[in-house]
PDB file of N, CA and C in Angstrom:
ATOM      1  N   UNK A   1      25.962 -19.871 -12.148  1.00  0.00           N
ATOM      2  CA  UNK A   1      24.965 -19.642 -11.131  1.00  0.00           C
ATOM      3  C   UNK A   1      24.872 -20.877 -10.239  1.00  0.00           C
ATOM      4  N   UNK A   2      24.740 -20.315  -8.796  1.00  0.00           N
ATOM      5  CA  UNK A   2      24.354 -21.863  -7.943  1.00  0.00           C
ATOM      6  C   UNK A   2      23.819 -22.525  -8.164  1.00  0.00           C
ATOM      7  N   UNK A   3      23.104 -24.139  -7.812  1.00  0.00           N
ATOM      8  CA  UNK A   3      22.454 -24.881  -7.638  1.00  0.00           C
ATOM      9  C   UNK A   3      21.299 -23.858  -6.799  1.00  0.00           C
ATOM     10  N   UNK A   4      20.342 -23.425  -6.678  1.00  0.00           N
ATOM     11  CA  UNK A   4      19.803 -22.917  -5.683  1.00  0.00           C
ATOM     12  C   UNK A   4      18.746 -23.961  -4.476  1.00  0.00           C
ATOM     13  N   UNK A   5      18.545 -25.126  -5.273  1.00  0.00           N
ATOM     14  CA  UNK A   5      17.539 -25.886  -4.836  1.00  0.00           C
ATOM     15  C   UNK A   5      18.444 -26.480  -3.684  1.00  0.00           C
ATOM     16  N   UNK A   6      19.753 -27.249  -3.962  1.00  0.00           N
ATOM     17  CA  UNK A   6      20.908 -28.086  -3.298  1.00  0.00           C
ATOM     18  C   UNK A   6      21.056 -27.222  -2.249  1.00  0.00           C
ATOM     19  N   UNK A   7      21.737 -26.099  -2.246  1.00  0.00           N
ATOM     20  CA  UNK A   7      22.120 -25.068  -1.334  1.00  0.00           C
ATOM     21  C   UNK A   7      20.821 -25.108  -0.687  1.00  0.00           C
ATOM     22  N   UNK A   8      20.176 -24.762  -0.506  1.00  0.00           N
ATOM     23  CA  UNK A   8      19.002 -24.440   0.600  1.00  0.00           C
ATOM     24  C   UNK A   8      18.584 -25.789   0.870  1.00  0.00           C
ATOM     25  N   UNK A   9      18.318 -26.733   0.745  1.00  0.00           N
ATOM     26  CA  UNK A   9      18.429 -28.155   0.748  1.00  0.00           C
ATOM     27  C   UNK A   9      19.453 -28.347   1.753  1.00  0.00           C
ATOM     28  N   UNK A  10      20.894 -27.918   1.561  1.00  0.00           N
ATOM     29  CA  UNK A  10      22.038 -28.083   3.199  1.00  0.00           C
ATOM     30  C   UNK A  10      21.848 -27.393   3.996  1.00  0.00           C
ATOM     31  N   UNK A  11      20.964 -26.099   3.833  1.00  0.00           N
ATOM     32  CA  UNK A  11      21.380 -25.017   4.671  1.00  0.00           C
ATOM     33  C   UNK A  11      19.777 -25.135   5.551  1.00  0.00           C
ATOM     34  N   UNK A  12      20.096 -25.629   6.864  1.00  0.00           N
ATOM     35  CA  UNK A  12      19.013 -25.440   8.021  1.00  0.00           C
ATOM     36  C   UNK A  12      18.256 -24.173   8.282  1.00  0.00           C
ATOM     37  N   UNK A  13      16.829 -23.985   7.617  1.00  0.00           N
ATOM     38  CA  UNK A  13      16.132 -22.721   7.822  1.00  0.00           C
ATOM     39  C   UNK A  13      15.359 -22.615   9.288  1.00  0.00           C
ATOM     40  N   UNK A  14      15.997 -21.569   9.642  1.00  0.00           N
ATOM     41  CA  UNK A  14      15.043 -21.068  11.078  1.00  0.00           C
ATOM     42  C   UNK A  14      13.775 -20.673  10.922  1.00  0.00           C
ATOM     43  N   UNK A  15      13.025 -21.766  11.746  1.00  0.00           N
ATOM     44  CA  UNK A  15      11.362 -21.034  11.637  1.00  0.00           C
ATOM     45  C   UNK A  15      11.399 -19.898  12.842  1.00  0.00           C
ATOM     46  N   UNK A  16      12.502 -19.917  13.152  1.00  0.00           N
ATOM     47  CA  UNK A  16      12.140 -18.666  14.790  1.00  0.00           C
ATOM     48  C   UNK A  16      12.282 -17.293  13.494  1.00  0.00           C
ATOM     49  N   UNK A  17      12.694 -17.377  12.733  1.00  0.00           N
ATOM     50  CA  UNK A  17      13.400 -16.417  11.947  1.00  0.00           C
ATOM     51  C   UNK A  17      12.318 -16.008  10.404  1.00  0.00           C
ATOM     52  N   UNK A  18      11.096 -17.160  10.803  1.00  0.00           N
ATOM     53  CA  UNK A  18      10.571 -17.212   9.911  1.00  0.00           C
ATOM     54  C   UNK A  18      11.215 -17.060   7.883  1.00  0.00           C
ATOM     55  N   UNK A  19      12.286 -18.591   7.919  1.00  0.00           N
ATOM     56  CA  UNK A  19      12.666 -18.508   6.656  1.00  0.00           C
ATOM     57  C   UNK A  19      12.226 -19.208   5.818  1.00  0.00           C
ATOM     58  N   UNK A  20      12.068 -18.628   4.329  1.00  0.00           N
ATOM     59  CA  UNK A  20      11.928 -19.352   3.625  1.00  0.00           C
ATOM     60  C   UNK A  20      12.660 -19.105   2.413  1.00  0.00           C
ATOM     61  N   UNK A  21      12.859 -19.511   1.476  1.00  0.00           N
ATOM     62  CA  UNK A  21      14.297 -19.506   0.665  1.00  0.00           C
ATOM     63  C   UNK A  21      13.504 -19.371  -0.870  1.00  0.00           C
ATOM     64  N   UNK A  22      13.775 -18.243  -1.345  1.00  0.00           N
ATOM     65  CA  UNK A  22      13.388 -18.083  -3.369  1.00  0.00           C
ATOM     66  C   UNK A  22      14.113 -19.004  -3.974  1.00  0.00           C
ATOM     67  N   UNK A  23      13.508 -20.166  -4.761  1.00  0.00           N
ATOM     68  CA  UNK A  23      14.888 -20.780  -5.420  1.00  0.00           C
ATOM     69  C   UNK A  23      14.159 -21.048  -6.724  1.00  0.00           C
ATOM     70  N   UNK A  24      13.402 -20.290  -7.396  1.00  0.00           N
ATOM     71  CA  UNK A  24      13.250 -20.658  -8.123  1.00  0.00           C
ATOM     72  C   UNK A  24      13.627 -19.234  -9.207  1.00  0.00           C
ATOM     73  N   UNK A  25      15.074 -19.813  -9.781  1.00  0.00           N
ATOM     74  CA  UNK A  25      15.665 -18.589 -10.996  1.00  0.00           C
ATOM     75  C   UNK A  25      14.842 -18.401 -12.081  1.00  0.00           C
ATOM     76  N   UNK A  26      13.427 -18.085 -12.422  1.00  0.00           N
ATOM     77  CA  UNK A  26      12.642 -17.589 -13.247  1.00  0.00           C
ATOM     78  C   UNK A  26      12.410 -16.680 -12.406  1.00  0.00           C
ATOM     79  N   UNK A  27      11.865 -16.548 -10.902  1.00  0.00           N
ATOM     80  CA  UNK A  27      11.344 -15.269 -10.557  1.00  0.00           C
ATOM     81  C   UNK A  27      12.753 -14.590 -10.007  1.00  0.00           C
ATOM     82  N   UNK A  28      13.550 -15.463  -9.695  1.00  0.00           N
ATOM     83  CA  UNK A  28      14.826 -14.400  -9.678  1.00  0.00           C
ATOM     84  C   UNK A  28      15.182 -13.282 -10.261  1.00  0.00           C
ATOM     85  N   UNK A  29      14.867 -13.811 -11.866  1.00  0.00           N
ATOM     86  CA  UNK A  29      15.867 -13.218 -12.938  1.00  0.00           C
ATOM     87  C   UNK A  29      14.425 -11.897 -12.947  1.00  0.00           C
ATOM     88  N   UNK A  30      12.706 -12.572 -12.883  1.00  0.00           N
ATOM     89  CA  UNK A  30      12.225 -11.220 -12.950  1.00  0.00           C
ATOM     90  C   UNK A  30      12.389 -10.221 -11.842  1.00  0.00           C
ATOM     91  N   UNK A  31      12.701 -10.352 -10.413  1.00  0.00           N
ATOM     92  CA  UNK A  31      12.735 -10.045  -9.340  1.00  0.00           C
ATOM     93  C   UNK A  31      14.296  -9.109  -9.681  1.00  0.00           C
ATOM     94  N   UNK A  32      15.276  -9.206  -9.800  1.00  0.00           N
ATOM     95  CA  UNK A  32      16.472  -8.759 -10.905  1.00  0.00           C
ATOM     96  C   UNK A  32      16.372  -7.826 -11.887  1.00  0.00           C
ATOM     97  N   UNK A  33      15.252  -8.090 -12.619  1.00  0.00           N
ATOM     98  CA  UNK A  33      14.893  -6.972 -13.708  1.00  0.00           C
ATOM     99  C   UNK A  33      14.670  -5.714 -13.662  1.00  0.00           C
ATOM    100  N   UNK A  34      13.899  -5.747 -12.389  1.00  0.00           N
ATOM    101  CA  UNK A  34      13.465  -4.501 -11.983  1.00  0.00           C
ATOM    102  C   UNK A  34      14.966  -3.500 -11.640  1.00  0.00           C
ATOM    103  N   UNK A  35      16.047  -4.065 -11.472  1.00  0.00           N
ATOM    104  CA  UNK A  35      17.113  -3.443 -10.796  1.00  0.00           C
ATOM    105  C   UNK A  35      17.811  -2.507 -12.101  1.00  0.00           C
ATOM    106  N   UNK A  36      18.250  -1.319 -12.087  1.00  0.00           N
ATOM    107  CA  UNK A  36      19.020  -0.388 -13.059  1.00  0.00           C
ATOM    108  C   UNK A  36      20.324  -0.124 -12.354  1.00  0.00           C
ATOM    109  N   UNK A  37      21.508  -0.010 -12.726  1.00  0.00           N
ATOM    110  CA  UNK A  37      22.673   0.483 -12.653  1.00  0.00           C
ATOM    111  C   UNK A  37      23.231   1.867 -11.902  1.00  0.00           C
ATOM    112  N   UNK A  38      21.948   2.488 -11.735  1.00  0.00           N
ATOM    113  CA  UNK A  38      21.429   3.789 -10.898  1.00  0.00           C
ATOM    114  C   UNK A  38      20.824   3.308  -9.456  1.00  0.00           C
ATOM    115  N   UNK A  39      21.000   2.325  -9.267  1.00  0.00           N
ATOM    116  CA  UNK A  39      19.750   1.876  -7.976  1.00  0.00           C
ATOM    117  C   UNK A  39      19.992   1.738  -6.979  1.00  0.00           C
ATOM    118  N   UNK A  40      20.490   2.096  -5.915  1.00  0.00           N
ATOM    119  CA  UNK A  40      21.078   1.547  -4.525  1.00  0.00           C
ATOM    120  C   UNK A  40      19.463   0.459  -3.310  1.00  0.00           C
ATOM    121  N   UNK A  41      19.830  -0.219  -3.685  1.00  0.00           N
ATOM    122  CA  UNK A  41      18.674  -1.339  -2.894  1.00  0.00           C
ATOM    123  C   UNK A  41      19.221  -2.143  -1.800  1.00  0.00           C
ATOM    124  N   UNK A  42      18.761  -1.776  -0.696  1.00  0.00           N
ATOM    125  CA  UNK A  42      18.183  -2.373   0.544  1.00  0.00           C
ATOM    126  C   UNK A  42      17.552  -3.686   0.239  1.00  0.00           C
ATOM    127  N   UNK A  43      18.037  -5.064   0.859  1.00  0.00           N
ATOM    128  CA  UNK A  43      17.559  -6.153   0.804  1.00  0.00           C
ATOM    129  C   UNK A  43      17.385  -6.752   2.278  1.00  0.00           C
ATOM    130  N   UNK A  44      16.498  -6.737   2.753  1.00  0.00           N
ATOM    131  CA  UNK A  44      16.040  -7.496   4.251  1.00  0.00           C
ATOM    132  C   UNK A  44      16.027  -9.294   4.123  1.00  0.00           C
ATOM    133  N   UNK A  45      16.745  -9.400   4.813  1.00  0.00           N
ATOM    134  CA  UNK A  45      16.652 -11.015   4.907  1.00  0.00           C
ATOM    135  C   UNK A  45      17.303 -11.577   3.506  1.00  0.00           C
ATOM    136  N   UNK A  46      18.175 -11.067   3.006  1.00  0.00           N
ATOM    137  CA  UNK A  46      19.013 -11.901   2.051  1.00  0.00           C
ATOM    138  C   UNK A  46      19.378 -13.257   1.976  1.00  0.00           C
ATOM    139  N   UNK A  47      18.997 -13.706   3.372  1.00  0.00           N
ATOM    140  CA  UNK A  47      19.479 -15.649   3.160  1.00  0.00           C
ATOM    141  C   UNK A  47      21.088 -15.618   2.523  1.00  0.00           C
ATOM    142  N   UNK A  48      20.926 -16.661   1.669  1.00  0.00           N
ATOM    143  CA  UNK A  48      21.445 -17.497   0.864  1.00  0.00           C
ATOM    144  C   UNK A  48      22.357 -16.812  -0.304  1.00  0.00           C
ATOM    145  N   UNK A  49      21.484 -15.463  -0.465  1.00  0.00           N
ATOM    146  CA  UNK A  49      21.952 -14.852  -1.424  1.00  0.00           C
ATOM    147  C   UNK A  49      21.509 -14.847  -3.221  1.00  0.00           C
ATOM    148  N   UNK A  50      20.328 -15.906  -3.106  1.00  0.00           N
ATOM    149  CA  UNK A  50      20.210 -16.248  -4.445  1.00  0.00           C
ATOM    150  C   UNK A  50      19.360 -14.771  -5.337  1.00  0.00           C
ATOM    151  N   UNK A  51      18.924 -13.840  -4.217  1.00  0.00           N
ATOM    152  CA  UNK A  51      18.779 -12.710  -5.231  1.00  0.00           C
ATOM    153  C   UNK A  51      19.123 -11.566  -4.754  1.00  0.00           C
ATOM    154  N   UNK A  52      20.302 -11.820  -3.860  1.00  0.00           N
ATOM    155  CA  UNK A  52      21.475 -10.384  -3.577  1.00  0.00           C
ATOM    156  C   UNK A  52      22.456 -11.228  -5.105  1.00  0.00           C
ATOM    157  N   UNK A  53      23.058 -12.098  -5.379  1.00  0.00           N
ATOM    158  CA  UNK A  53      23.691 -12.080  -6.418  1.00  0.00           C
ATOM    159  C   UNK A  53      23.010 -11.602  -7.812  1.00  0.00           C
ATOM    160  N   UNK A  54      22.238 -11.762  -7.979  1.00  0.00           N
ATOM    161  CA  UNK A  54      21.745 -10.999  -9.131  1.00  0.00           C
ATOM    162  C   UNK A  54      21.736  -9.458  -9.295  1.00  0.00           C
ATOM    163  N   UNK A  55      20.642  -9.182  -8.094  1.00  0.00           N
ATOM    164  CA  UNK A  55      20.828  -7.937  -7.817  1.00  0.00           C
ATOM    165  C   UNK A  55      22.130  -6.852  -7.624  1.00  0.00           C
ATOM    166  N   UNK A  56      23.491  -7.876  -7.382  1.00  0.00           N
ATOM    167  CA  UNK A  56      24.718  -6.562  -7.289  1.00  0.00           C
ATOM    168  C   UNK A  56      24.629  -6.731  -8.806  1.00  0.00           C
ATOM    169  N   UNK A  57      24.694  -7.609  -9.672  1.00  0.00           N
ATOM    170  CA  UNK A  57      25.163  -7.556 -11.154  1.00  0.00           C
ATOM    171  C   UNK A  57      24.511  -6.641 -11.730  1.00  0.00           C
ATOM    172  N   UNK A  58      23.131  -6.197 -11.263  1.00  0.00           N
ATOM    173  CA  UNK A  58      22.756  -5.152 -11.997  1.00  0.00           C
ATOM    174  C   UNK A  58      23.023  -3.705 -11.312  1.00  0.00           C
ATOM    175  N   UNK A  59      22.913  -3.587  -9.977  1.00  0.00           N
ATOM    176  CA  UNK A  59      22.470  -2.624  -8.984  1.00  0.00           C
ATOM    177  C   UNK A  59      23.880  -1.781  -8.847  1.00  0.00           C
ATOM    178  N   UNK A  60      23.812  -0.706  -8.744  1.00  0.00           N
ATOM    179  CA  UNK A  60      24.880   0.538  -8.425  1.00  0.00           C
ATOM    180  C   UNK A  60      24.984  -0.069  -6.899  1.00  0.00           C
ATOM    181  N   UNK A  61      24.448  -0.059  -6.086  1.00  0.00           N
ATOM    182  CA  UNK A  61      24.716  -0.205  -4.631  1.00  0.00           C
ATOM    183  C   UNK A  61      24.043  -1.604  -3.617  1.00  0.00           C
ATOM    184  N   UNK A  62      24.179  -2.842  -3.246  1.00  0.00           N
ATOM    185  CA  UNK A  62      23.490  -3.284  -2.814  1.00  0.00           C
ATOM    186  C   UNK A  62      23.838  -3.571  -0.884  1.00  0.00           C
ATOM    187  N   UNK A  63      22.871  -3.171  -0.299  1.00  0.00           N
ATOM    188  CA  UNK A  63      22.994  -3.334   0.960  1.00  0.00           C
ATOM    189  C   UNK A  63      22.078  -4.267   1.432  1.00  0.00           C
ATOM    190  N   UNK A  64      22.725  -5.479   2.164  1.00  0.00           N
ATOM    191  CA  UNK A  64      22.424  -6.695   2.698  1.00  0.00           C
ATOM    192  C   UNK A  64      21.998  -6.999   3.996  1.00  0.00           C
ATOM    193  N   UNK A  65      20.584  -6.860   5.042  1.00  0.00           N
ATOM    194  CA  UNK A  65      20.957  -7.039   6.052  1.00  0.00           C
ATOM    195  C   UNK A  65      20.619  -8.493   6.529  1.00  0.00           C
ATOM    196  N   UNK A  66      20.525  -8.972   7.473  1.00  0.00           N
ATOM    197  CA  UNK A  66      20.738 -11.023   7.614  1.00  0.00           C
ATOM    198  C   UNK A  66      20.956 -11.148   8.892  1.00  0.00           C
ATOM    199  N   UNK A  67      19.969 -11.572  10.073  1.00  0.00           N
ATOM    200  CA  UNK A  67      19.840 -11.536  11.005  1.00  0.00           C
ATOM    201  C   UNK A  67      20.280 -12.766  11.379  1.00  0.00           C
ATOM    202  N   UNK A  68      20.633 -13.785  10.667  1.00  0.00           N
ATOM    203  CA  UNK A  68      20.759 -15.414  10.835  1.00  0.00           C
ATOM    204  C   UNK A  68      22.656 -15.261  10.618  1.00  0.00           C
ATOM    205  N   UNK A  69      23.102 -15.196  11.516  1.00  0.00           N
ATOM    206  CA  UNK A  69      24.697 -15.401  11.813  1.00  0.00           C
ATOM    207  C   UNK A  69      25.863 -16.455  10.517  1.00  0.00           C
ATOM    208  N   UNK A  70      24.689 -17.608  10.381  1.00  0.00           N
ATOM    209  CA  UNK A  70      25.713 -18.678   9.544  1.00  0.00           C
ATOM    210  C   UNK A  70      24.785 -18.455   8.113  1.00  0.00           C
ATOM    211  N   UNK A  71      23.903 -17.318   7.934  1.00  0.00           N
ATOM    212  CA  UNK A  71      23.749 -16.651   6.639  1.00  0.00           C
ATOM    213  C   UNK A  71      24.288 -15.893   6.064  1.00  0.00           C
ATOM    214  N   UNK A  72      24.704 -14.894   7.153  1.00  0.00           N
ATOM    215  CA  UNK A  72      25.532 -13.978   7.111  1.00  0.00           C
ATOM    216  C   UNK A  72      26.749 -14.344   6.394  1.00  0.00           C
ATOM    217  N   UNK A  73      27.630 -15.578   7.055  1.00  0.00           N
ATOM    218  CA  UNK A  73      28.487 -16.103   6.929  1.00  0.00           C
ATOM    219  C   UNK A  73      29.157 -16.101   5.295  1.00  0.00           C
ATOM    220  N   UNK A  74      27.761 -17.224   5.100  1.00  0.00           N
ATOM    221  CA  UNK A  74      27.880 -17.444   3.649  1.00  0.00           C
ATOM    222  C   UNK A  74      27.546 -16.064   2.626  1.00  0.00           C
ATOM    223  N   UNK A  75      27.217 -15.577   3.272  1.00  0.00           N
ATOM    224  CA  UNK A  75      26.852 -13.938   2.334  1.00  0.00           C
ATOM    225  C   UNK A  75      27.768 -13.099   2.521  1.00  0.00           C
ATOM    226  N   UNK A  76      29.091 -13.298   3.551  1.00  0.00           N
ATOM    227  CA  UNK A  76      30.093 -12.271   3.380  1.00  0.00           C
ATOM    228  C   UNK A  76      31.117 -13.233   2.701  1.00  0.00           C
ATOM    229  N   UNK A  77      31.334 -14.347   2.229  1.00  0.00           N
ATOM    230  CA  UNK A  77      32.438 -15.343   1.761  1.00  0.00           C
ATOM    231  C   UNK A  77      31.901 -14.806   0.372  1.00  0.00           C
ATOM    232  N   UNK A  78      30.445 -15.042   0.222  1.00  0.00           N
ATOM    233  CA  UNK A  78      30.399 -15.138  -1.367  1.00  0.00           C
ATOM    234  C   UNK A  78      30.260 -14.081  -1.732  1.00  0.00           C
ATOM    235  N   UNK A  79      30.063 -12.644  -1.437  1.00  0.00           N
ATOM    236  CA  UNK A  79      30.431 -11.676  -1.990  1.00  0.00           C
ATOM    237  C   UNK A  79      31.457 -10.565  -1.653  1.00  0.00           C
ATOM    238  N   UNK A  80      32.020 -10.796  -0.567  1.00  0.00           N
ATOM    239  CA  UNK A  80      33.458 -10.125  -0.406  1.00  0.00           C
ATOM    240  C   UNK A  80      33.975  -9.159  -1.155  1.00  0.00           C
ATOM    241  N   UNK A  81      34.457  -9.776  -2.182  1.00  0.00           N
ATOM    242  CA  UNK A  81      34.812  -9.044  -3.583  1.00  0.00           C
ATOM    243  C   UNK A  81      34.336  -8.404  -4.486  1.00  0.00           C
ATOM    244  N   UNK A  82      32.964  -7.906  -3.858  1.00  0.00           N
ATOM    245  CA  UNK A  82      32.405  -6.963  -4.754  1.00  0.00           C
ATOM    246  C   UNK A  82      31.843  -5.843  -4.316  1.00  0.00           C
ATOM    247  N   UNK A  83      32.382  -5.186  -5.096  1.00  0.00           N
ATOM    248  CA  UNK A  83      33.028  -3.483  -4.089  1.00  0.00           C
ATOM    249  C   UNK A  83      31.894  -3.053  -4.067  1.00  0.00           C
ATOM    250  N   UNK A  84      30.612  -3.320  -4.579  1.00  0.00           N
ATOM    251  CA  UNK A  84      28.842  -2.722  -4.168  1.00  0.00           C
ATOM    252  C   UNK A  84      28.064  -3.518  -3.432  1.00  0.00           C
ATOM    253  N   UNK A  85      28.851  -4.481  -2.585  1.00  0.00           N
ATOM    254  CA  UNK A  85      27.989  -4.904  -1.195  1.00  0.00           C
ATOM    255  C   UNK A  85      28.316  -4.345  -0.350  1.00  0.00           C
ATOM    256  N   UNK A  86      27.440  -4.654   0.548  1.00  0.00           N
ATOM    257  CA  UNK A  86      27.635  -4.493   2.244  1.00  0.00           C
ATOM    258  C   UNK A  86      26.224  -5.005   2.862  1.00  0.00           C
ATOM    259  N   UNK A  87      27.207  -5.779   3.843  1.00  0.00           N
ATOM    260  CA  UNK A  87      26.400  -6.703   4.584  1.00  0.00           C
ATOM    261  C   UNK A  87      26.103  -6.089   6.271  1.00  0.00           C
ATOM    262  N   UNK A  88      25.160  -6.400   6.470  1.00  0.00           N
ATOM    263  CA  UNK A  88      24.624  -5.691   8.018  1.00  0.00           C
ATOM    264  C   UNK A  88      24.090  -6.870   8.426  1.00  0.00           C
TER     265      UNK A  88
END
């Protein structure tokens, strides 16, 4: 699992965009829980990704949308390869 604190720490948050970044993996993992293998979930403002990665590990379908261009970025590098994303 990432560093989540480091990563958002390099990564410049837009206040036009009003961001702010989950980094703390206790509410991740409960935020995660809720997800079943049956679930296709819609995630608005994915950032960073620190709970679209959880969420494909559990989730039948996860759809990503990310209005911030060099979020995007990093959210189509780091999950590419996993045939239940898609990024918008």
């Amino acid at each position: 699992m990432s560093n989540y604190i480091e990563l958002a720490k390099k990564f410049r948050a837009k206040k036009s965009l009003g961001q702010n970044f989950l980094i703390s993996k206790e509410i991740i993992e409960k935020i995660a829980d809720y997800a079943d293998n049956d679930d296709i979930i819609l995630e608005i403002g994915s950032g960073l990704g620190f709970v679209t990665e959880k969420l494909i590990q559990k989730a039948k379908k996860v759809t990503a949308v990310e209005l911030d261009e060099s979020a995007a970025v990093i959210l189509e590098k780091k999950f590419s390869g996993c045939s239940n994303f898609t990024l918008i």
